[in-house]
C-alpha atoms as a PDB file:
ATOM      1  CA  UNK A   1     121.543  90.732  93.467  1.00  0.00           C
ATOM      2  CA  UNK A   2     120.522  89.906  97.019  1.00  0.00           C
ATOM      3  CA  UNK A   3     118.271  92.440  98.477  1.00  0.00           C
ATOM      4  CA  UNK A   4     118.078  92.938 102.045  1.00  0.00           C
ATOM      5  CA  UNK A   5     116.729  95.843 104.435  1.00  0.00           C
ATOM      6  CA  UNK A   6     116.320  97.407 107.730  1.00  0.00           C
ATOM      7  CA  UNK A   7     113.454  98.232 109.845  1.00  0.00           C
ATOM      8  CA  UNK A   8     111.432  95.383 108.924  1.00  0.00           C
ATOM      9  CA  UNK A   9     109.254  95.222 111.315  1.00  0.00           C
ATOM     10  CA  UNK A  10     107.984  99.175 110.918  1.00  0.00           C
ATOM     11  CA  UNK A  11     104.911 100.512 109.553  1.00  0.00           C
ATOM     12  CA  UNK A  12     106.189 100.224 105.962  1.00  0.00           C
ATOM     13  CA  UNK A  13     109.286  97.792 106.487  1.00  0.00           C
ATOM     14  CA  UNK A  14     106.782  94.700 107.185  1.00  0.00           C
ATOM     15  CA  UNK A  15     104.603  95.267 103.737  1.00  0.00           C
ATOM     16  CA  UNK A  16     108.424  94.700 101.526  1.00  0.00           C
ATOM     17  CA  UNK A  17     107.934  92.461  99.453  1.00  0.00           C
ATOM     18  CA  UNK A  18     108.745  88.859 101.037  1.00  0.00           C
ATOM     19  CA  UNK A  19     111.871  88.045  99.218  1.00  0.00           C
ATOM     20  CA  UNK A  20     113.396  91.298 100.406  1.00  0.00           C
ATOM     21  CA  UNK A  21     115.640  89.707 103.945  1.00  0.00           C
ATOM     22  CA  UNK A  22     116.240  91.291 107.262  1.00  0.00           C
ATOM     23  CA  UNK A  23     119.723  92.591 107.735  1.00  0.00           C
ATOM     24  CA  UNK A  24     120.045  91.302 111.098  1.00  0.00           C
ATOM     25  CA  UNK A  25     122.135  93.728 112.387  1.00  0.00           C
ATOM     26  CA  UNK A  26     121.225  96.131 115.137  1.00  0.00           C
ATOM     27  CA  UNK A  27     121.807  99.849 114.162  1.00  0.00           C
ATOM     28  CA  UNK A  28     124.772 101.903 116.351  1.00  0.00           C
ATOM     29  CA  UNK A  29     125.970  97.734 117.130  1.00  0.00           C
ATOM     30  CA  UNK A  30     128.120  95.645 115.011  1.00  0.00           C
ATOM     31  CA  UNK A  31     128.221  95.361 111.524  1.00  0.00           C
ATOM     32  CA  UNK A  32     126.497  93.930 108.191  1.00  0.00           C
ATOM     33  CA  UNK A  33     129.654  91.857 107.662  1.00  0.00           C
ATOM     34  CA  UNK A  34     128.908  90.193 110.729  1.00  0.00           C
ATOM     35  CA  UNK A  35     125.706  88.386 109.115  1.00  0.00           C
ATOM     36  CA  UNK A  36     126.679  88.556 104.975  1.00  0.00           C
ATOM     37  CA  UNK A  37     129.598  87.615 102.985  1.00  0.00           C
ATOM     38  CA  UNK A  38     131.173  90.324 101.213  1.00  0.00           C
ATOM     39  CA  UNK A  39     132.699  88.462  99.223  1.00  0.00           C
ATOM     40  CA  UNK A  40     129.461  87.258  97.598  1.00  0.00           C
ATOM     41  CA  UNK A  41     127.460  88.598  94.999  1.00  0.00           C
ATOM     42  CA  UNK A  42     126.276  92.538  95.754  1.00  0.00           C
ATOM     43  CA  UNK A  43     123.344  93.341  97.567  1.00  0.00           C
ATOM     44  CA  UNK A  44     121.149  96.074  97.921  1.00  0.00           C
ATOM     45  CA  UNK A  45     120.158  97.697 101.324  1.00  0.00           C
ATOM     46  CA  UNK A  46     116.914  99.016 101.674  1.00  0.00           C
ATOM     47  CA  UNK A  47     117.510 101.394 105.036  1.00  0.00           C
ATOM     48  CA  UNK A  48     114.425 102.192 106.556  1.00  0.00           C
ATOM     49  CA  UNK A  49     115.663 101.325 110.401  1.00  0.00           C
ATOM     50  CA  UNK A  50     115.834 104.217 113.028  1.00  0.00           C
ATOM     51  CA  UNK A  51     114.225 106.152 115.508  1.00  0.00           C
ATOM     52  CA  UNK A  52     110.629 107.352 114.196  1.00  0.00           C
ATOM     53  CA  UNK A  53     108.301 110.587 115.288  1.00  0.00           C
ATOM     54  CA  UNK A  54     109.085 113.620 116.471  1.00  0.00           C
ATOM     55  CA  UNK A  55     108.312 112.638 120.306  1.00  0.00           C
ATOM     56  CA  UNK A  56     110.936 109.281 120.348  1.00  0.00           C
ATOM     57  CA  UNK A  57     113.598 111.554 118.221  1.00  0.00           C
ATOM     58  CA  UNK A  58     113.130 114.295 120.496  1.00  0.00           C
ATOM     59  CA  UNK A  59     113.515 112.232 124.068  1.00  0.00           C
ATOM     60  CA  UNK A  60     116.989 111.726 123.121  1.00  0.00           C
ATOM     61  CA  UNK A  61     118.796 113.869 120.865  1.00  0.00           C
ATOM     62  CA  UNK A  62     121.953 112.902 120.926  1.00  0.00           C
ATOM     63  CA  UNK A  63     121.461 109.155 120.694  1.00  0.00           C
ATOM     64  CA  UNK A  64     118.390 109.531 117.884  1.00  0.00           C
ATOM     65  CA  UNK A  65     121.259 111.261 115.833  1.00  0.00           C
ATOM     66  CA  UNK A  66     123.720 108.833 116.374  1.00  0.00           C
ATOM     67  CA  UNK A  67     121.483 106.029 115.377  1.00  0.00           C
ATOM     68  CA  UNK A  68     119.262 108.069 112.486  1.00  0.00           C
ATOM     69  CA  UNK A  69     122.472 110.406 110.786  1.00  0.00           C
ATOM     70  CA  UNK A  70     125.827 108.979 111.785  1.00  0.00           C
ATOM     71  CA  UNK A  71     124.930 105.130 111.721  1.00  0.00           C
ATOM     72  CA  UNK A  72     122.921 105.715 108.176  1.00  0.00           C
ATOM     73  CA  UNK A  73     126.805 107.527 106.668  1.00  0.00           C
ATOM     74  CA  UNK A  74     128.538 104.222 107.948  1.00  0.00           C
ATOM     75  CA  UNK A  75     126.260 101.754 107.173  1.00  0.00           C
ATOM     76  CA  UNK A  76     126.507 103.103 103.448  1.00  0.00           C
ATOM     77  CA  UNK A  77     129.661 102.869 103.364  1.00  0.00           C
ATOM     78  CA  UNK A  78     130.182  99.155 104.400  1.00  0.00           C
ATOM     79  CA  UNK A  79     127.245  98.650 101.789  1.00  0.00           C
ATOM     80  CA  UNK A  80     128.458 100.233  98.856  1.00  0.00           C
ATOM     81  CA  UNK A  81     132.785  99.978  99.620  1.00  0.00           C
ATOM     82  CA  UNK A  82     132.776  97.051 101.638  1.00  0.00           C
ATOM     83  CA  UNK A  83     130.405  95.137  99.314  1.00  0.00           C
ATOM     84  CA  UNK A  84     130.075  97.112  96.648  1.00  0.00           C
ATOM     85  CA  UNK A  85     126.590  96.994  96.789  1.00  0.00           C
ATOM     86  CA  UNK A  86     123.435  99.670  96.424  1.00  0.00           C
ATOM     87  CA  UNK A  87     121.966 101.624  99.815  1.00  0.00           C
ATOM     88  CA  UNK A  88     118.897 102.663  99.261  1.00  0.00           C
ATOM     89  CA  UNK A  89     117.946 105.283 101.783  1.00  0.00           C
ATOM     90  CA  UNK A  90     114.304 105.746 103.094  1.00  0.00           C
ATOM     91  CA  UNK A  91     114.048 109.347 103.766  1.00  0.00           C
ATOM     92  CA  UNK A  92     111.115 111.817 104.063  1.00  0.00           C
ATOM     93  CA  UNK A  93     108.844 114.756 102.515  1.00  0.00           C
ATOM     94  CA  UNK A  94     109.626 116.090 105.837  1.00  0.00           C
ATOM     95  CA  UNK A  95     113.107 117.835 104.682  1.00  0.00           C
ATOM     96  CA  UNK A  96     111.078 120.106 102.648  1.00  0.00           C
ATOM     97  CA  UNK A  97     108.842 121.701 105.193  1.00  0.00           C
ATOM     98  CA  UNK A  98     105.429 123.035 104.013  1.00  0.00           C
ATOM     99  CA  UNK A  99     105.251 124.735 100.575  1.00  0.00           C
ATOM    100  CA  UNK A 100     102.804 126.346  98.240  1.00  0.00           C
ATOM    101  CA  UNK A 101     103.397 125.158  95.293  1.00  0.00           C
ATOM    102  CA  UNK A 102     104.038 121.168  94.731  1.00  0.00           C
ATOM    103  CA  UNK A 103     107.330 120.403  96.117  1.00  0.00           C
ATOM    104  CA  UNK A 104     110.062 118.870  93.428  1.00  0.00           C
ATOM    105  CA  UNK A 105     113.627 116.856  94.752  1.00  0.00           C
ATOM    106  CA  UNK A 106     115.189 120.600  93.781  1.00  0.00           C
ATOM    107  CA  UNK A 107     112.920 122.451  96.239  1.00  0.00           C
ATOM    108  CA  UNK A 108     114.752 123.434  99.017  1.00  0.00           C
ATOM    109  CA  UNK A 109     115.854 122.025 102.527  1.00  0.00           C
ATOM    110  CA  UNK A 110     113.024 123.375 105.118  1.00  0.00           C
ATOM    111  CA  UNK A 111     112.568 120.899 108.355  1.00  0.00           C
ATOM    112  CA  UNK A 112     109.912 122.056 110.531  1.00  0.00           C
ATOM    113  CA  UNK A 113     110.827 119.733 113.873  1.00  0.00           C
ATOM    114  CA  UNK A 114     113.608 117.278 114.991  1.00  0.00           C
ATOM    115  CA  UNK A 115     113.182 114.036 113.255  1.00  0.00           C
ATOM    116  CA  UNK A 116     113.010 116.449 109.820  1.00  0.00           C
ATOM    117  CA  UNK A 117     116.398 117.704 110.935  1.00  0.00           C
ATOM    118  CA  UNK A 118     118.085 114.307 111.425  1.00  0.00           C
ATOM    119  CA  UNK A 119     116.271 113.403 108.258  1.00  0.00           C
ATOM    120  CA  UNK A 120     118.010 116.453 106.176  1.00  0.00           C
ATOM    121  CA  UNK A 121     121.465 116.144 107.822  1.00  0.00           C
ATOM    122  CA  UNK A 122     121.046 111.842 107.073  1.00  0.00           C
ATOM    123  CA  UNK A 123     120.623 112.697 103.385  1.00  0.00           C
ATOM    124  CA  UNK A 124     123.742 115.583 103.758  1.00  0.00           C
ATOM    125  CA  UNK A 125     126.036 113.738 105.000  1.00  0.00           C
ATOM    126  CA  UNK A 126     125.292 111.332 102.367  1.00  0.00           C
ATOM    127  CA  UNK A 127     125.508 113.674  99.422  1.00  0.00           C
ATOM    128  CA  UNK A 128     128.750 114.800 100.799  1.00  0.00           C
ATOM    129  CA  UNK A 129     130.503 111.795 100.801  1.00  0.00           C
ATOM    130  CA  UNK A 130     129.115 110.396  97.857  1.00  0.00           C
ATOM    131  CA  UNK A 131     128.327 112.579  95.578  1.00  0.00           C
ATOM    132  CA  UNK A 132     124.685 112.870  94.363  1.00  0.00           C
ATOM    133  CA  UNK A 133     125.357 111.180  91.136  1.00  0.00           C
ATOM    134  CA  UNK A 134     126.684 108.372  92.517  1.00  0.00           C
ATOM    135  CA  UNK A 135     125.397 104.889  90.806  1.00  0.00           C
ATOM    136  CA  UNK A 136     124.947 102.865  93.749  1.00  0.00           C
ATOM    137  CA  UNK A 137     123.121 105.451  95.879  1.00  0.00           C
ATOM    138  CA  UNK A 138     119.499 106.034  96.121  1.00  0.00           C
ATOM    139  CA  UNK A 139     117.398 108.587  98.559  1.00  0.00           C
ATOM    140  CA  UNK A 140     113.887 108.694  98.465  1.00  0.00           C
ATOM    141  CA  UNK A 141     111.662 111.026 100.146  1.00  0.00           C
ATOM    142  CA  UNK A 142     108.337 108.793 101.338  1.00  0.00           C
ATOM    143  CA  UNK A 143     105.114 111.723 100.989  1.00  0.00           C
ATOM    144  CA  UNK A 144     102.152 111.432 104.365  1.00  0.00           C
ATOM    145  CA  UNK A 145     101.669 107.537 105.062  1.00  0.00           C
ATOM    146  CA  UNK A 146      97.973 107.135 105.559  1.00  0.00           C
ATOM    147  CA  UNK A 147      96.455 103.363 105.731  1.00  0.00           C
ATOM    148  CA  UNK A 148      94.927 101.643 107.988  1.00  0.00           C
ATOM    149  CA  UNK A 149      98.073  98.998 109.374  1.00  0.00           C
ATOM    150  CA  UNK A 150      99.980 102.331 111.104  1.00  0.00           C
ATOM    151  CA  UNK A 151     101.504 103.394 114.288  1.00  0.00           C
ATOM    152  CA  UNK A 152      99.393 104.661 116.631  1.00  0.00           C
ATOM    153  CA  UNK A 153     100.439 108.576 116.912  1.00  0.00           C
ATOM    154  CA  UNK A 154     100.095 108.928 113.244  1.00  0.00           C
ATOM    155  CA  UNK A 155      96.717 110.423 111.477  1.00  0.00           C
ATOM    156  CA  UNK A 156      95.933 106.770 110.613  1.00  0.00           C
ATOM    157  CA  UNK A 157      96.055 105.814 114.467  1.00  0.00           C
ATOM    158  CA  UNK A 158      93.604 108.382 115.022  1.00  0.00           C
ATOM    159  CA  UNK A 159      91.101 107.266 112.672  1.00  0.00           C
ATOM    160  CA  UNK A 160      91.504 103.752 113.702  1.00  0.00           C
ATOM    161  CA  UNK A 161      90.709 104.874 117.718  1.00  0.00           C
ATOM    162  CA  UNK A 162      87.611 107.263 116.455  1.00  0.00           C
ATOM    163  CA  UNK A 163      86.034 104.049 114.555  1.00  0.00           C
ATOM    164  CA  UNK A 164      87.113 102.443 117.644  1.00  0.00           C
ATOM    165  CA  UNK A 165      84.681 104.850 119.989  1.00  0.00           C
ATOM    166  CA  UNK A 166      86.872 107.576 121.311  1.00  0.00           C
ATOM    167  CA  UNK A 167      86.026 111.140 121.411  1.00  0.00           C
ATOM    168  CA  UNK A 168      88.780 112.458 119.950  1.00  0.00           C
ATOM    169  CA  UNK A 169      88.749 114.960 117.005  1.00  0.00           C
ATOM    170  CA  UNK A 170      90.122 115.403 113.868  1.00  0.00           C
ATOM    171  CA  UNK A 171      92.058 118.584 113.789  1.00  0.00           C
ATOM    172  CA  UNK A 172      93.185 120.855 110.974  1.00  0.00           C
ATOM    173  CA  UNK A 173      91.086 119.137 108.602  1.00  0.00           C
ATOM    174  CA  UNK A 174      91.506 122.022 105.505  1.00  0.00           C
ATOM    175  CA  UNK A 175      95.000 120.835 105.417  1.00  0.00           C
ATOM    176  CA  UNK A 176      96.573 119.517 102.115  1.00  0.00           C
ATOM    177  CA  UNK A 177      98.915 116.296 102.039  1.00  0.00           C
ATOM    178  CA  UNK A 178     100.261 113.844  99.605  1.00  0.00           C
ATOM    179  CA  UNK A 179      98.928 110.661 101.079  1.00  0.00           C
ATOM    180  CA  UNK A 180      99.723 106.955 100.184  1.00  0.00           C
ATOM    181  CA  UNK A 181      99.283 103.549 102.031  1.00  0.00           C
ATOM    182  CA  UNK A 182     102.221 101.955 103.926  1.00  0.00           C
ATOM    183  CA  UNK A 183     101.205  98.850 101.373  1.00  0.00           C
ATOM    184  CA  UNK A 184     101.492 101.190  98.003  1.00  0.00           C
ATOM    185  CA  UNK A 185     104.545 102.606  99.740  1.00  0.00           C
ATOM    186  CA  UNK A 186     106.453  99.331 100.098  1.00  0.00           C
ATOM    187  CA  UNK A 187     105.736  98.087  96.870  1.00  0.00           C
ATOM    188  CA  UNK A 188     107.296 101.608  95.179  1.00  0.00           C
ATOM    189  CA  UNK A 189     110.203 100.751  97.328  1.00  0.00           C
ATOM    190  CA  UNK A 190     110.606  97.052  96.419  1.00  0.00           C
ATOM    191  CA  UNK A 191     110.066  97.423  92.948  1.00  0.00           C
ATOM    192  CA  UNK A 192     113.358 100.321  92.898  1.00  0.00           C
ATOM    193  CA  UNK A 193     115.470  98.258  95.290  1.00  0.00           C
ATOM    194  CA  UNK A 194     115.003  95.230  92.283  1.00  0.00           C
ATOM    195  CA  UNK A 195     116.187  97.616  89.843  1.00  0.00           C
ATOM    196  CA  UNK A 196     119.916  98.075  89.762  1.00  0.00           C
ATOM    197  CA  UNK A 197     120.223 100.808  86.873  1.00  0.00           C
ATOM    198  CA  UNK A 198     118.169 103.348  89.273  1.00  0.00           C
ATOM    199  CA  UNK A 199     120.130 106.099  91.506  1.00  0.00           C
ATOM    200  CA  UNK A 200     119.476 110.004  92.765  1.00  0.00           C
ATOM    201  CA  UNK A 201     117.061 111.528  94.983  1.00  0.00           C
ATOM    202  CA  UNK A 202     112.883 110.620  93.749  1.00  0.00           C
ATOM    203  CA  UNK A 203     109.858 111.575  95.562  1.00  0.00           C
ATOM    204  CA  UNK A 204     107.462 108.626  96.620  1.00  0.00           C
ATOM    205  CA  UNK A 205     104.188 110.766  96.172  1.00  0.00           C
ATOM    206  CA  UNK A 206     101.022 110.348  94.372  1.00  0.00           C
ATOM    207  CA  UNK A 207     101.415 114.375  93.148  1.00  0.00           C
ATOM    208  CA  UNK A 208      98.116 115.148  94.124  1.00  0.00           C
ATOM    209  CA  UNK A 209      96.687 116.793  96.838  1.00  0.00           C
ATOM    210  CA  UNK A 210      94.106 115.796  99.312  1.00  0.00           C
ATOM    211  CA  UNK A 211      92.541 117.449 102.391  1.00  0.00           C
ATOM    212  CA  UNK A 212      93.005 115.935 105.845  1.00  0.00           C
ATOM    213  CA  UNK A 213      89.009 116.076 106.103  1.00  0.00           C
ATOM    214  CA  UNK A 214      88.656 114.392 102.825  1.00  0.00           C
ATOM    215  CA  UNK A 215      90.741 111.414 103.274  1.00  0.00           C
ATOM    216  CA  UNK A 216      89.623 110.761 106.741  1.00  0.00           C
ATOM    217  CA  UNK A 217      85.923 111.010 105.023  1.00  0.00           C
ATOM    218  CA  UNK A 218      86.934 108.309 103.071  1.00  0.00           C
ATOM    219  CA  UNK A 219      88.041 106.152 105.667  1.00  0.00           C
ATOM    220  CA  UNK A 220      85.197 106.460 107.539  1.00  0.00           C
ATOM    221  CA  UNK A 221      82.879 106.166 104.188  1.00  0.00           C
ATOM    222  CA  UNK A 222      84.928 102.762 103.956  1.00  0.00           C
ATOM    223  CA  UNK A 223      83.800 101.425 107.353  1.00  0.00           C
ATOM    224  CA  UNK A 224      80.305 102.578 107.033  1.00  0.00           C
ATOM    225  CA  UNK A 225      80.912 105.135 109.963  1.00  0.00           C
ATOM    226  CA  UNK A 226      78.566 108.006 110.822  1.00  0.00           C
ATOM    227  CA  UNK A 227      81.034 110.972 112.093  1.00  0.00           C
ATOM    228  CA  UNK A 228      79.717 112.646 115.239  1.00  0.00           C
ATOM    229  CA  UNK A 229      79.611 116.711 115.644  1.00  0.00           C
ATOM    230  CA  UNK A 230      82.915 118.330 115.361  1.00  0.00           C
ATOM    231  CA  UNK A 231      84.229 114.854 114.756  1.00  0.00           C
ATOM    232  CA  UNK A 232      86.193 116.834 111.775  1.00  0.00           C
ATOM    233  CA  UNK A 233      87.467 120.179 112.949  1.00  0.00           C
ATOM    234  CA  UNK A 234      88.364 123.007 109.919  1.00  0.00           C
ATOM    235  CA  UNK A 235      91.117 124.954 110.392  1.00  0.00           C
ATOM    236  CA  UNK A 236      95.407 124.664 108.851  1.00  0.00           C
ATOM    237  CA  UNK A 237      98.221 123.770 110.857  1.00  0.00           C
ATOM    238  CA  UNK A 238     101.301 125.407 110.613  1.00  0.00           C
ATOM    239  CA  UNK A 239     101.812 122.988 107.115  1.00  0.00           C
ATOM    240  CA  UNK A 240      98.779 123.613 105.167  1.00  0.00           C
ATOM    241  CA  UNK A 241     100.237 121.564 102.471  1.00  0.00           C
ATOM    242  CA  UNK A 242     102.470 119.394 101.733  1.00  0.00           C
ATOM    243  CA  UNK A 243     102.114 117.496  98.093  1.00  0.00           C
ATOM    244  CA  UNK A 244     104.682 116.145  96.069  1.00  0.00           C
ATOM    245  CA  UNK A 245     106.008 116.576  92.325  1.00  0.00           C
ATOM    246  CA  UNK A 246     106.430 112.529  91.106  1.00  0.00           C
ATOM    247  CA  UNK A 247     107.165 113.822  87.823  1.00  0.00           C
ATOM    248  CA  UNK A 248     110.757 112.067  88.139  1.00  0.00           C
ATOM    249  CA  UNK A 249     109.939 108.998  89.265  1.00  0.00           C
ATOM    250  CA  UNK A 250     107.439 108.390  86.917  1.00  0.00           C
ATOM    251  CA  UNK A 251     110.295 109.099  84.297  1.00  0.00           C
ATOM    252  CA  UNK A 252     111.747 106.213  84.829  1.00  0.00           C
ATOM    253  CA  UNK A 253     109.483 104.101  83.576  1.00  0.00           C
ATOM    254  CA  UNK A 254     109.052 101.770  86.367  1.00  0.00           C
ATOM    255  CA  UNK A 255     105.593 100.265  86.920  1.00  0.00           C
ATOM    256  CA  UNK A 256     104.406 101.916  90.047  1.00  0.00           C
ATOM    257  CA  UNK A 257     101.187 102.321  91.623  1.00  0.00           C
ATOM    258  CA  UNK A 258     101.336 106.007  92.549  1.00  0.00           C
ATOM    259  CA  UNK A 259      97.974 106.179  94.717  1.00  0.00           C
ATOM    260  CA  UNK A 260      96.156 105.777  97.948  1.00  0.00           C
ATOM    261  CA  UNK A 261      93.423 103.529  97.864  1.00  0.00           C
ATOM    262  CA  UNK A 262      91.952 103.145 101.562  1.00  0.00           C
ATOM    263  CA  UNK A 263      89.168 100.451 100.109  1.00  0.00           C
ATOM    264  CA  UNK A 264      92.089  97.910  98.496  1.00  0.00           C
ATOM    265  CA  UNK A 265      94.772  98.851 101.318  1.00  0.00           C
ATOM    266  CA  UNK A 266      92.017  97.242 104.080  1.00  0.00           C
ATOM    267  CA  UNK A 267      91.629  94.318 101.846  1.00  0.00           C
ATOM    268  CA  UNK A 268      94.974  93.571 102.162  1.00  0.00           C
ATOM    269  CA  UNK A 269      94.968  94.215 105.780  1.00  0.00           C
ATOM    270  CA  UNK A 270      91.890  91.941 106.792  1.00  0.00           C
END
């Protein structure tokens, strides 16, 4: 089975593994017929295109939901009744919203912003149609990315700048997150997209909890750097935790490596 994906050049998209092939197509224009034969053997999409962060989903609305909720429902259905293949949906912790305890694929819908809202209604609308037993489909929920290959307005970014020499802080350090590289990440994901037998809704999580403060510690403890004053500010956000049950995913039985390892993810990044 051919396996092919979108959003390859994103954060996580551009660590698949390298036998995993673009899907050409431009999301909200044309379609995947237009590049593959469906009349070859099945493929598997990995769909991880779309519009990402709450401050590009949130400039437009209207065409962030067209492209993130209504072109992910019809590009799953060319995939798996056009060429009855598997769609394997990228989606996010971000559905849940914070929570106390450690939050399982049963815990309930909470989005906290705009792109968690597209998220949640992408993943709806998929249910709905499909059914969330169906064989060919596969959501899963990616936990906080944290490495040091990231976009710019994301925790990583920061870190990256502040080892960089700006003055910027570290707020809400005391919060608690589920963190994993965008390397780890994209190996989970490539090593389920290979496996046909595999459907439902998993968490992509490590299950274990780690503060803000603590993981940026040990990216600075990686590059030998001396935080300033205040660097690190205490204090919870609105989301003082976010961490993830991986109980089902590690039933089954896969080989994954369900860390985050900030000394072996800038290895691989050097």
């Amino acid at each position: 089975m051919k396996v092919i994906g979108t959003g390859l050049s994103g954060t996580i998209g551009r660590k698949l593994d390298k036998d995993i092939l673009p899907a050409q197509l431009i999301l909200g224009s044309g379609k995947l017929a237009d590049y593959f034969d469906p009349n070859q053997s099945p493929l598997t999409l990995i769909h991880l295109g779309g519009i990402v962060g709450e401050a590009k989903v949130s400039q437009d609305l209207s065409h962030s939901r067209l492209i993130n909720v209504d072109e992910t429902l019809n590009l799953a259905k060319e995939v798996i009744e056009k060429f009855g293949g598997r769609f394997v949906h990228i989606s996010s912790s971000h559905v849940y919203g914070p929570g106390c305890v450690a939050l399982s694929e049963d815990s309930s819908y909470n989005p906290q912003s705009n792109y968690a809202i597209q998220k949640m209604l992408a993943e709806q609308l998929l249910l709905d149609y499909f059914g969330e037993n169906h064989p060919h489909l596969v959501i899963l929920r990616v936990f906080s990315v944290l490495g040091w290959d990231v976009a710019d307005f994301t925790l990583g970014g920061l870190v990256k700048r502040i080892l960089s020499g700006s003055n910027e802080s570290i707020s809400n350090s005391d919060d608690l997150r589920d963190f994993m590289t965008p390397t780890s990440i994209a190996k989970v994901l490539s090593i389920i997209a290979k496996d046909s037998q595999l459907s439902g809704i998993f968490n992509v999580c490590t299950g274990n909890g780690i503060t803000v403060g603590e993981a940026v510690r040990s990216m600075f403890k990686v590059k030998d750097f001396r935080e300033l004053p205040n660097q690190i500010q205490p204090g919870r956000s609105n989301a003082p935790q976010i961490i993830g049950d991986n109980t089902k995913l590690l039933r089954t039985g896969l080989d994954l490596d369900l860390v985050w390892d900030p000394i072996n993810d800038l290895a691989k990044n050097q």
